[in-house]
PDB file of N, CA and C in Angstrom:
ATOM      1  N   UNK A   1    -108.638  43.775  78.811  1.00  0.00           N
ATOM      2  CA  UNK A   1    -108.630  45.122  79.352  1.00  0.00           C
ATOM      3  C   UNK A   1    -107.210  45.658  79.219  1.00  0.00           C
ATOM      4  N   UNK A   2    -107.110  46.708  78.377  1.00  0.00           N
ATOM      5  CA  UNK A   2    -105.823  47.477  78.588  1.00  0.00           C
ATOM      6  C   UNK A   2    -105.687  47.928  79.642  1.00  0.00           C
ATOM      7  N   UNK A   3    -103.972  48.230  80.205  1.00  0.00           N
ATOM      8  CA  UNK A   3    -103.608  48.937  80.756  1.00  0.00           C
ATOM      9  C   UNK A   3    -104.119  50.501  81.111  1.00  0.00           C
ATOM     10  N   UNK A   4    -104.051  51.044  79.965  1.00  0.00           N
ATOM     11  CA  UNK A   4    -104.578  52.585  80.536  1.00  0.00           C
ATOM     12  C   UNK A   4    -106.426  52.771  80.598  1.00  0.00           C
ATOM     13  N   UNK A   5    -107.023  51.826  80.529  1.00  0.00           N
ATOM     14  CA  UNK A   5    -108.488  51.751  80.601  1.00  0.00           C
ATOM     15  C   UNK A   5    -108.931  51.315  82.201  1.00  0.00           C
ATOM     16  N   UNK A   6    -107.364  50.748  82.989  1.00  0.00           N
ATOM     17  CA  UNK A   6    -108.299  50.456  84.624  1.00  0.00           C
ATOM     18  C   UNK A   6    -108.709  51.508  85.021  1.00  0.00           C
ATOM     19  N   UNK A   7    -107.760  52.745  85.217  1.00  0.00           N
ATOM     20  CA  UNK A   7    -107.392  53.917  86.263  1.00  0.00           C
ATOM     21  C   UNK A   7    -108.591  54.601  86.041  1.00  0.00           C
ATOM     22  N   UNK A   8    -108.934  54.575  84.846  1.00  0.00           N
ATOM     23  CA  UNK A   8    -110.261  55.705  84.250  1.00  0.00           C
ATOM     24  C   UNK A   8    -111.443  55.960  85.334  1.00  0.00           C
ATOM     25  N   UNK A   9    -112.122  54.342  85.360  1.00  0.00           N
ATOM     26  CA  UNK A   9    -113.489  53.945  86.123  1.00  0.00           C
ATOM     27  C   UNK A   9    -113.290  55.010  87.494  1.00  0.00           C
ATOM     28  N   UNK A  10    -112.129  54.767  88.468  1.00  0.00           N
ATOM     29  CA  UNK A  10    -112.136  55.246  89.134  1.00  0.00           C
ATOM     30  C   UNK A  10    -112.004  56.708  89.553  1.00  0.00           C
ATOM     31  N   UNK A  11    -111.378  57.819  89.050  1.00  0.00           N
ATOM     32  CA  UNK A  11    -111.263  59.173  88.502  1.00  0.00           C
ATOM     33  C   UNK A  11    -112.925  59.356  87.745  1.00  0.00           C
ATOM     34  N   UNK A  12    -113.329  58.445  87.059  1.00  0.00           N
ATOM     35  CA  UNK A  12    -114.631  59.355  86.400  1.00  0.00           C
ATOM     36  C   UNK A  12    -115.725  58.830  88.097  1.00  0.00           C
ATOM     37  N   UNK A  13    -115.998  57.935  88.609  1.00  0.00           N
ATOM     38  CA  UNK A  13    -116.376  57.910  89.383  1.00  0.00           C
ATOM     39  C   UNK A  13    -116.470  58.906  90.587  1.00  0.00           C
ATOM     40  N   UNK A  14    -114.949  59.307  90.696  1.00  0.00           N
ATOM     41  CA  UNK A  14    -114.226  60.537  92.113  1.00  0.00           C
ATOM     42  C   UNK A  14    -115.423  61.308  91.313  1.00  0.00           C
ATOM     43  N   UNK A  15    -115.261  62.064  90.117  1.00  0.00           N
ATOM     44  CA  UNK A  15    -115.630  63.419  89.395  1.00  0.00           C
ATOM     45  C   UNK A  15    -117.109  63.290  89.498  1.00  0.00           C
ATOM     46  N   UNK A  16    -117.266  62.287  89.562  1.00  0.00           N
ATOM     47  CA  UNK A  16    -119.262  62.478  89.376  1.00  0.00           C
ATOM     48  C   UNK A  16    -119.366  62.292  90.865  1.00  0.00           C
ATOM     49  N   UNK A  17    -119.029  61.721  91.858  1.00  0.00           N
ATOM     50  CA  UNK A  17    -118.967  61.921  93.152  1.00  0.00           C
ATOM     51  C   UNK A  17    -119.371  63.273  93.185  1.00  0.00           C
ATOM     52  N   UNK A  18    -118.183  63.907  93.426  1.00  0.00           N
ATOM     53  CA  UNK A  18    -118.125  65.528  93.544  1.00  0.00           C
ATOM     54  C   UNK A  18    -119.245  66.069  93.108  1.00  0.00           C
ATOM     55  N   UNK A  19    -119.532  66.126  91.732  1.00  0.00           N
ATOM     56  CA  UNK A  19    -120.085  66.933  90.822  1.00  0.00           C
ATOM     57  C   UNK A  19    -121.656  66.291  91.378  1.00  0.00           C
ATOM     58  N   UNK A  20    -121.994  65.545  92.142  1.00  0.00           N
ATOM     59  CA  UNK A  20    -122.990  64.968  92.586  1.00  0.00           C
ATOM     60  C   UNK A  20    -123.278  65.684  94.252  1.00  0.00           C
ATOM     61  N   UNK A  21    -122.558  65.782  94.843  1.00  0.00           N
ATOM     62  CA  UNK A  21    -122.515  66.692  95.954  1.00  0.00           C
ATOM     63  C   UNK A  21    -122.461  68.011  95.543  1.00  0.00           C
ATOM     64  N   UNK A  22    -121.917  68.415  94.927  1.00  0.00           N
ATOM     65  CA  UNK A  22    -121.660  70.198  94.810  1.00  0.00           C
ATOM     66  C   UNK A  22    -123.309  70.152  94.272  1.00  0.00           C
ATOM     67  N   UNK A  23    -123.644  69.361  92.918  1.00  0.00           N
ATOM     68  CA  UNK A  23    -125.167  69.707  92.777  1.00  0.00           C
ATOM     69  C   UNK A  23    -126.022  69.536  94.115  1.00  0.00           C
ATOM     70  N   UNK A  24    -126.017  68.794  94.565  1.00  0.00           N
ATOM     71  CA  UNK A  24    -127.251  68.563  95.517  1.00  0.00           C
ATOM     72  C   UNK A  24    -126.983  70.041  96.724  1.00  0.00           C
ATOM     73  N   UNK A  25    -126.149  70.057  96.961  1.00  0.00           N
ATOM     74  CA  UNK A  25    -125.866  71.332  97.837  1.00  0.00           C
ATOM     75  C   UNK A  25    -126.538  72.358  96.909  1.00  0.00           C
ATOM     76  N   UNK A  26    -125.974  73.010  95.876  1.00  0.00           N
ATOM     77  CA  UNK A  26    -126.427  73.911  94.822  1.00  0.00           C
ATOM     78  C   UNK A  26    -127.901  73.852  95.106  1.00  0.00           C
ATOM     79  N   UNK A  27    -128.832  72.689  94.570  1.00  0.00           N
ATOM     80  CA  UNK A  27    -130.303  72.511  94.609  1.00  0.00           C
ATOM     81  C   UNK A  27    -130.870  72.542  95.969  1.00  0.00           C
ATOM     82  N   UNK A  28    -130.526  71.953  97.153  1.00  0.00           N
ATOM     83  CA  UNK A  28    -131.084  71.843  98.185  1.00  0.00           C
ATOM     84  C   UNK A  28    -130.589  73.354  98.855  1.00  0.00           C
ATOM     85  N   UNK A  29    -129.881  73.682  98.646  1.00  0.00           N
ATOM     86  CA  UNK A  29    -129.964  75.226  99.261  1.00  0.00           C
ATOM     87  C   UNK A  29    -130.886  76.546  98.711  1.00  0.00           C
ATOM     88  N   UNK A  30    -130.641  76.023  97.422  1.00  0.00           N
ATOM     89  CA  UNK A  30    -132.146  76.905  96.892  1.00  0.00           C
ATOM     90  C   UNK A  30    -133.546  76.445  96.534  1.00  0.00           C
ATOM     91  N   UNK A  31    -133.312  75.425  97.643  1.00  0.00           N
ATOM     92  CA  UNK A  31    -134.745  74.939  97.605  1.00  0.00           C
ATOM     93  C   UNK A  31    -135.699  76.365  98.773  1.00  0.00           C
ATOM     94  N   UNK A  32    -136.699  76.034  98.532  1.00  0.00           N
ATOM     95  CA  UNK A  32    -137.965  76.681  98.937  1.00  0.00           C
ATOM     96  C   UNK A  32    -138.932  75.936 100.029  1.00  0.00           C
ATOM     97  N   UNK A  33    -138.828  74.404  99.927  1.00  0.00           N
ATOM     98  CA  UNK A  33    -139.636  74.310 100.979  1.00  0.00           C
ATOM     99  C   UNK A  33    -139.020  72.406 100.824  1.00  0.00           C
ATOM    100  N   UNK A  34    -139.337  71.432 101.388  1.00  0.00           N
ATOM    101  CA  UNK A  34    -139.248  70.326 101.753  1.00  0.00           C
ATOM    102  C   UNK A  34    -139.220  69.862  99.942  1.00  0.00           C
ATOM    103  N   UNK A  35    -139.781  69.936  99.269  1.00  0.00           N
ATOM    104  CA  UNK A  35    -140.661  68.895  98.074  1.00  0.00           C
ATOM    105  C   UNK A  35    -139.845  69.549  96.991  1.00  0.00           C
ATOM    106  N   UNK A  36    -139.398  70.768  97.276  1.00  0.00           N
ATOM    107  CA  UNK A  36    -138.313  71.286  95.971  1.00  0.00           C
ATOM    108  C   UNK A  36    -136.718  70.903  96.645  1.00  0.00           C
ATOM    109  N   UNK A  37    -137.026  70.129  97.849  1.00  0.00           N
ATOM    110  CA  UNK A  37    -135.207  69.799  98.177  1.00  0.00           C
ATOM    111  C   UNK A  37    -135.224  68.547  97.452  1.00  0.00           C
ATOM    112  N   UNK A  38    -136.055  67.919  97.937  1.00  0.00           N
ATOM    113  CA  UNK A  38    -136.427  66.556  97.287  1.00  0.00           C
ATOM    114  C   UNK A  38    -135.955  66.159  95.614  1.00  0.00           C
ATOM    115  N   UNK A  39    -136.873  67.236  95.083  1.00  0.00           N
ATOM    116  CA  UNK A  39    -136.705  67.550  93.838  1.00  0.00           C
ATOM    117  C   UNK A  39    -135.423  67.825  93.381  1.00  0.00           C
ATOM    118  N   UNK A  40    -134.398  68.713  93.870  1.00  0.00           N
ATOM    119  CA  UNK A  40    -133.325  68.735  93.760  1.00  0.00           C
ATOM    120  C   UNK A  40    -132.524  68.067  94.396  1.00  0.00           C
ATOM    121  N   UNK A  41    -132.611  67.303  94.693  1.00  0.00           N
ATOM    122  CA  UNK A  41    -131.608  65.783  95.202  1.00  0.00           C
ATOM    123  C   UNK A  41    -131.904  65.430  93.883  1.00  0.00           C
ATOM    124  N   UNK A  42    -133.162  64.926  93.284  1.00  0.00           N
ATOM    125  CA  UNK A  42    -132.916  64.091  92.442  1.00  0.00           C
ATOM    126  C   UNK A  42    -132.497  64.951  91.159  1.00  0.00           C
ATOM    127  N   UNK A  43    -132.349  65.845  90.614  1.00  0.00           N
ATOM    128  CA  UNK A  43    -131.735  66.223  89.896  1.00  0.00           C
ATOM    129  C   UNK A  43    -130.484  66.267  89.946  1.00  0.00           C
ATOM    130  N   UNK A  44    -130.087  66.678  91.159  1.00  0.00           N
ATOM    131  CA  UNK A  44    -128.373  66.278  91.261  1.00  0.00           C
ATOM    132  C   UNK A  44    -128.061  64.770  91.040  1.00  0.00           C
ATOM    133  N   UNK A  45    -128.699  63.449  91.091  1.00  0.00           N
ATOM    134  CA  UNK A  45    -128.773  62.320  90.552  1.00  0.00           C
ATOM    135  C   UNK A  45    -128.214  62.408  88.997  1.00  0.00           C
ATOM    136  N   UNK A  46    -129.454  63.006  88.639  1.00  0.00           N
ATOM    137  CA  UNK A  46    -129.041  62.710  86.798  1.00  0.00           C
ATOM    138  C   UNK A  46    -128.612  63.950  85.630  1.00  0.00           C
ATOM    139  N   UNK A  47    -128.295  64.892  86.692  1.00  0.00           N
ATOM    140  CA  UNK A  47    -127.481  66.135  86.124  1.00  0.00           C
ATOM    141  C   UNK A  47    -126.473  65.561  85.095  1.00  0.00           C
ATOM    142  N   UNK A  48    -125.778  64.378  85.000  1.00  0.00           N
ATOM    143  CA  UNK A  48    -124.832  64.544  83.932  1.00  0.00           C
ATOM    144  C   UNK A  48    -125.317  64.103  82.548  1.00  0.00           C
ATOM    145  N   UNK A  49    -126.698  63.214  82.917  1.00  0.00           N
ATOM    146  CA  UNK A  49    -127.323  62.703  81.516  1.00  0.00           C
ATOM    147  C   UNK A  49    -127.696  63.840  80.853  1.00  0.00           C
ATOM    148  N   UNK A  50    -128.406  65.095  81.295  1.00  0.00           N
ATOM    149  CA  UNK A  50    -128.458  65.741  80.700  1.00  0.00           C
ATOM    150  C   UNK A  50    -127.407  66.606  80.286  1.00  0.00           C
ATOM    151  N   UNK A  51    -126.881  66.586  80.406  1.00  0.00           N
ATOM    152  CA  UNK A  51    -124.944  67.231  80.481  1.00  0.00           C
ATOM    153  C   UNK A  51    -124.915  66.745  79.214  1.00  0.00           C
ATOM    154  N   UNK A  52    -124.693  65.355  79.266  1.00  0.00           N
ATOM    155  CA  UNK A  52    -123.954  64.656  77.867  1.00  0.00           C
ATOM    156  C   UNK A  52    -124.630  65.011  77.137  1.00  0.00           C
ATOM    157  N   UNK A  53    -126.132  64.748  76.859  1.00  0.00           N
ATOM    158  CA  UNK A  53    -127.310  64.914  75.694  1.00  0.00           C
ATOM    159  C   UNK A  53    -127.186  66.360  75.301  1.00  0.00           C
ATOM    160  N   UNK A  54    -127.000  67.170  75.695  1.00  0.00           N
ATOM    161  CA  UNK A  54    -126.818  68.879  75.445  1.00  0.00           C
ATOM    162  C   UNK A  54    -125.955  69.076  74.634  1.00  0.00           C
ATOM    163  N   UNK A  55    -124.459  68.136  75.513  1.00  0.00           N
ATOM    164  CA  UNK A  55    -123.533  68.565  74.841  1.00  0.00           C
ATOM    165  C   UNK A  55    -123.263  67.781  73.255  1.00  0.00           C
ATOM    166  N   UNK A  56    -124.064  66.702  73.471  1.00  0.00           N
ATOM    167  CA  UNK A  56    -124.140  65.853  72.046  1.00  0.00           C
ATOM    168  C   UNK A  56    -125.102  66.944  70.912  1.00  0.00           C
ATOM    169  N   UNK A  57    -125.870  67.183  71.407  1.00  0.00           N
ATOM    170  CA  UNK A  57    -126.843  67.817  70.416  1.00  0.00           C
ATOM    171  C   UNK A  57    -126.013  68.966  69.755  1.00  0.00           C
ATOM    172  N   UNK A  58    -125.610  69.556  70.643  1.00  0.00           N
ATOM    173  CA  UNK A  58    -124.554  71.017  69.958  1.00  0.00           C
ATOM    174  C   UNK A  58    -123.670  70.784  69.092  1.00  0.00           C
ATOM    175  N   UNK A  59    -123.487  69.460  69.755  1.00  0.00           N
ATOM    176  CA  UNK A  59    -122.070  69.003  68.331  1.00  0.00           C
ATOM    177  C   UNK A  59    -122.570  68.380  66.940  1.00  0.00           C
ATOM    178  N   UNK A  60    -123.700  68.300  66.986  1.00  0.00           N
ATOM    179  CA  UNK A  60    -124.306  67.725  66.018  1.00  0.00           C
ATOM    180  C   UNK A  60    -124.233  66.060  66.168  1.00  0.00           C
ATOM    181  N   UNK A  61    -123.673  65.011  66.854  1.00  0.00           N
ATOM    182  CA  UNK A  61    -124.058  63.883  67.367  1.00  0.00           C
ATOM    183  C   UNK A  61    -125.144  63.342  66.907  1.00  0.00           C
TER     184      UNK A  61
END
């Protein structure tokens, strides 16, 4: 393991933290009833897989 490869894990971890709360807030506030909060919890889960795959496809990836 290099040196500049420890610090990473932890910083990309903080960022999907965040970006994992700000979604679920985002979704569960515009939810509509119990089963669309639900629903948007779990999308705030895997919001970044689709993130990456989007952004792969555009680039031609």
């Amino acid at each position: 393991m290099s040196k500049d490869s420890r610090g990473s894990a932890p910083v990309a971890g903080a960022v999907y933290g965040l970006g994992l709360i700000g979604a679920a807030v985002y979704y569960i506030s515009a939810a509509a009833s119990f089963w669309t909060g639900v629903l948007g919890f779990l999308k705030a889960i895997v919001w970044p897989a689709f993130l990456v795959y989007e952004a792969m496809k555009n680039l031609g990836m």
